[in-house]
Protein backbone atom coordinates (compact mmCIF):
# COMPACT_ATOMS: atom_id res chain seq x y z
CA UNK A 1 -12.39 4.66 -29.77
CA UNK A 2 -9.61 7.21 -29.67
CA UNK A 3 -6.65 6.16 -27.79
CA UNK A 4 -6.94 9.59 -25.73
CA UNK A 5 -10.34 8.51 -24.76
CA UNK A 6 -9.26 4.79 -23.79
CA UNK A 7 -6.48 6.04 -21.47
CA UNK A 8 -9.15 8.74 -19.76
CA UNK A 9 -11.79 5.67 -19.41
CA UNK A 10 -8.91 3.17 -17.64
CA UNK A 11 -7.57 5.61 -15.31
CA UNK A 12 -11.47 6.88 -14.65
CA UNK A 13 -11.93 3.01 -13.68
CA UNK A 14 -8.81 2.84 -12.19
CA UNK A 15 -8.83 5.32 -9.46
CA UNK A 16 -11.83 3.70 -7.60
CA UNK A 17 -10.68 0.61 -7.42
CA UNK A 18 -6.99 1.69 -5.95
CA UNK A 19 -8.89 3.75 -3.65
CA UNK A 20 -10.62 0.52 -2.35
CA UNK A 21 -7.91 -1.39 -2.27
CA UNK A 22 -5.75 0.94 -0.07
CA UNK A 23 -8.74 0.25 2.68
CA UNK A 24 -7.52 -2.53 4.49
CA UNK A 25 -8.69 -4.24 7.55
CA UNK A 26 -7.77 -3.22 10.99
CA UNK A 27 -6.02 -5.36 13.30
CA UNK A 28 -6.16 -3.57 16.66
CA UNK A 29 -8.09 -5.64 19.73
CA UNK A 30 -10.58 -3.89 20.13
CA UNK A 31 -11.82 -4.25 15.88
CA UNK A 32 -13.82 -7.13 15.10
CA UNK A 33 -14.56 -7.96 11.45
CA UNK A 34 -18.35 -9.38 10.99
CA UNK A 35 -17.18 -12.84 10.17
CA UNK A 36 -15.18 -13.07 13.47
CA UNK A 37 -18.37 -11.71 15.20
CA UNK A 38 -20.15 -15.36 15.79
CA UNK A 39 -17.25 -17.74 16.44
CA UNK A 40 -15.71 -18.71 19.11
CA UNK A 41 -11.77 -17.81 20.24
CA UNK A 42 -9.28 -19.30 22.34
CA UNK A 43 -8.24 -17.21 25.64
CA UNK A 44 -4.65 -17.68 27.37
CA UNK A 45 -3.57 -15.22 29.80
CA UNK A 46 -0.09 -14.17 30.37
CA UNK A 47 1.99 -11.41 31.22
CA UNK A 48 3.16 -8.97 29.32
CA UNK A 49 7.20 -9.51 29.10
CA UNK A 50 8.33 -6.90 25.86
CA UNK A 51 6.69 -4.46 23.70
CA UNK A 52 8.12 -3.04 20.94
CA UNK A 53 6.69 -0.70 17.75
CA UNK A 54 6.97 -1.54 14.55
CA UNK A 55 5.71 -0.35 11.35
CA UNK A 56 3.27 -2.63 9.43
CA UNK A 57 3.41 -2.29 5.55
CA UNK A 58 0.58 -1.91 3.37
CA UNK A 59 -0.42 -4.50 0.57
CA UNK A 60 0.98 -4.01 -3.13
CA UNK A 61 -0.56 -6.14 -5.13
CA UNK A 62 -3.72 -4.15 -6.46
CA UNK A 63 -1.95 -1.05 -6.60
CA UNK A 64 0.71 -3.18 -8.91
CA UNK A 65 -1.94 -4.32 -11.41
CA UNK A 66 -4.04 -1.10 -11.42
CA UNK A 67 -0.26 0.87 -11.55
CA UNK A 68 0.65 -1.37 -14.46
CA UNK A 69 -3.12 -1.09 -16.68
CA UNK A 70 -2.99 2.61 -16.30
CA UNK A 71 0.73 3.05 -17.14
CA UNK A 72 0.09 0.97 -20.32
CA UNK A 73 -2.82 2.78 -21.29
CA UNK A 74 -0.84 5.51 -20.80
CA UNK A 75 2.12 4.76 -22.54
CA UNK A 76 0.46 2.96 -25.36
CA UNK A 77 -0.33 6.88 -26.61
CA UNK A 78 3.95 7.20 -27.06
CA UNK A 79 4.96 7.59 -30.70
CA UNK A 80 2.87 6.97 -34.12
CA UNK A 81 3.77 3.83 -35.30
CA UNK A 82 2.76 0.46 -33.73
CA UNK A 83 6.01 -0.49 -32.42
CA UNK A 84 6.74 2.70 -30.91
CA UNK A 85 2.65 2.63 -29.55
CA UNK A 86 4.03 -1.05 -27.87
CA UNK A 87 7.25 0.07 -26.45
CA UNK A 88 5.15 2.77 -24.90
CA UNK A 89 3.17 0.63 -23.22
CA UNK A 90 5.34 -1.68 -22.04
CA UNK A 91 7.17 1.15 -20.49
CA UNK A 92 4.11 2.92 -19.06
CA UNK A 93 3.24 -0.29 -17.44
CA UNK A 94 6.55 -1.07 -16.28
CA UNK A 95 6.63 2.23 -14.04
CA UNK A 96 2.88 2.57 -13.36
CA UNK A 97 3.28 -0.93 -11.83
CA UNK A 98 6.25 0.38 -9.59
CA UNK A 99 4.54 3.82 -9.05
CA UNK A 100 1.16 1.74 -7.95
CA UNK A 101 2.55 -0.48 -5.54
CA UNK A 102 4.97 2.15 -4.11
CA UNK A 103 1.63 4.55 -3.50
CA UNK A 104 -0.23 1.13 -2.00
CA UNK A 105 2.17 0.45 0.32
CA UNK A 106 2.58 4.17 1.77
CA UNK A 107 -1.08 4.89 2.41
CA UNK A 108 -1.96 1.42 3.47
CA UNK A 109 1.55 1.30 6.02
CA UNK A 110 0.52 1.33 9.68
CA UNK A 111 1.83 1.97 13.23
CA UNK A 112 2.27 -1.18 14.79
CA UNK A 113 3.20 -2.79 18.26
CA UNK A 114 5.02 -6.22 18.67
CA UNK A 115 3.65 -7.57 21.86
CA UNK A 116 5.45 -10.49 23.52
CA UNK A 117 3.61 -12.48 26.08
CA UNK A 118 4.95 -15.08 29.04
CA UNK A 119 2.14 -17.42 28.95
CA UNK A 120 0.73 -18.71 32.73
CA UNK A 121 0.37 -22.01 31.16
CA UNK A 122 4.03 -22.15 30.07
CA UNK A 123 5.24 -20.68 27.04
CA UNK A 124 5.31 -17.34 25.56
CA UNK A 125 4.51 -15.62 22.13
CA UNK A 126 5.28 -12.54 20.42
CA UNK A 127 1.41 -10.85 18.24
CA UNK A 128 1.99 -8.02 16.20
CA UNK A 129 -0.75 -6.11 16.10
CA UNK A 130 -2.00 -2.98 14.88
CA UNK A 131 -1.18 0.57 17.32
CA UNK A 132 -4.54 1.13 18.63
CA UNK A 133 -4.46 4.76 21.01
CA UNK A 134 -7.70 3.57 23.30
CA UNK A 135 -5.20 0.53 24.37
CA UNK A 136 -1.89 0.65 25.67
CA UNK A 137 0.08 -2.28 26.41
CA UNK A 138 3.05 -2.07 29.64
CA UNK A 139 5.93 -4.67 30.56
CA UNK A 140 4.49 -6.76 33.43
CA UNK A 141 0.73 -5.78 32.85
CA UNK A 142 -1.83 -9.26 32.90
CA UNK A 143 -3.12 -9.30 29.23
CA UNK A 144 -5.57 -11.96 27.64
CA UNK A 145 -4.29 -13.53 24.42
CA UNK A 146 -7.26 -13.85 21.64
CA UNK A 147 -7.34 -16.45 19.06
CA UNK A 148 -9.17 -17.76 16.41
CA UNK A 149 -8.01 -20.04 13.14
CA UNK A 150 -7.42 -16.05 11.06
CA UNK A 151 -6.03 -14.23 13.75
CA UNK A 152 -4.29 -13.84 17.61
CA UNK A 153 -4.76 -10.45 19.31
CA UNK A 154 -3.74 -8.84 22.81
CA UNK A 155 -6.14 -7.02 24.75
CA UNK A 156 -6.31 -6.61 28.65
């Protein structure tokens, strides 16, 4: 197979799978993921005592590995010889992994709110959480405080 050909055919099998990763979960209050569907949660009430935004960053990892396999593929086309062919790669994986997880992290980065809570029963706690525009949170409103073993959310 020509080298050409094997670059085309990683970065053809590449793209998908960075596309997929950059779809992360949701973590506003009102998103459920099927697996926290059937089981029970916790519920403390409190009052709202700070809120604050916040940006949450996106995930790098996939978008580092895919990055780095499409930058070697890539790179491994450099020069004629077999060092030159390694140095390439090495290279074009060195920046494809930067350039991979710099593009995961900017479209997987979300709004964010920090939401600290005076709990009734004593107590308080800060939830970050993810911006959610059908909910919005107010110093001093009563809020319910969600929890299960994966995950604490604020809702009213």
């Amino acid at each position: 197979m020509k080298a050409s050909l094997k670059s085309t055919l990683v970065l053809i099998t590449a793209c998908p799978i960075l596309l997929v990763s950059c779809a992360q979960t949701t973590n506003t209050s009102d998103t459920y993921s099927r697996s926290e569907a059937s089981h029970a949660q916790s519920v403390r009430t409190g009052k709202i005592t700070s809120v604050r935004r916040v940006n949450i960053e996106g995930g790098s990892q996939a978008g580092t590995l895919i990055g780095a396999l499409a930058g070697g593929a890539l790179g491994s086309n450099i020069g004629s010889g077999r060092t030159s062919n390694t140095l390439g790669a090495l290279g074009g994986a060195a920046v494809g992994s930067i350039a991979g997880s710099h593009i995961q992290q900017k479209t997987g980065a979300r709004a964010g709110l920090e939401i600290t809570v005076k709990l009734d029963r004593g107590g308080s706690l800060s939830v970050v959480q993810e911006y959610n525009p059908r909910e919005a949170f107010r110093v001093g409103e009563r809020v319910r405080v969600l929890s299960n073993r994966n995950k604490t959310r604020v809702t009213h």
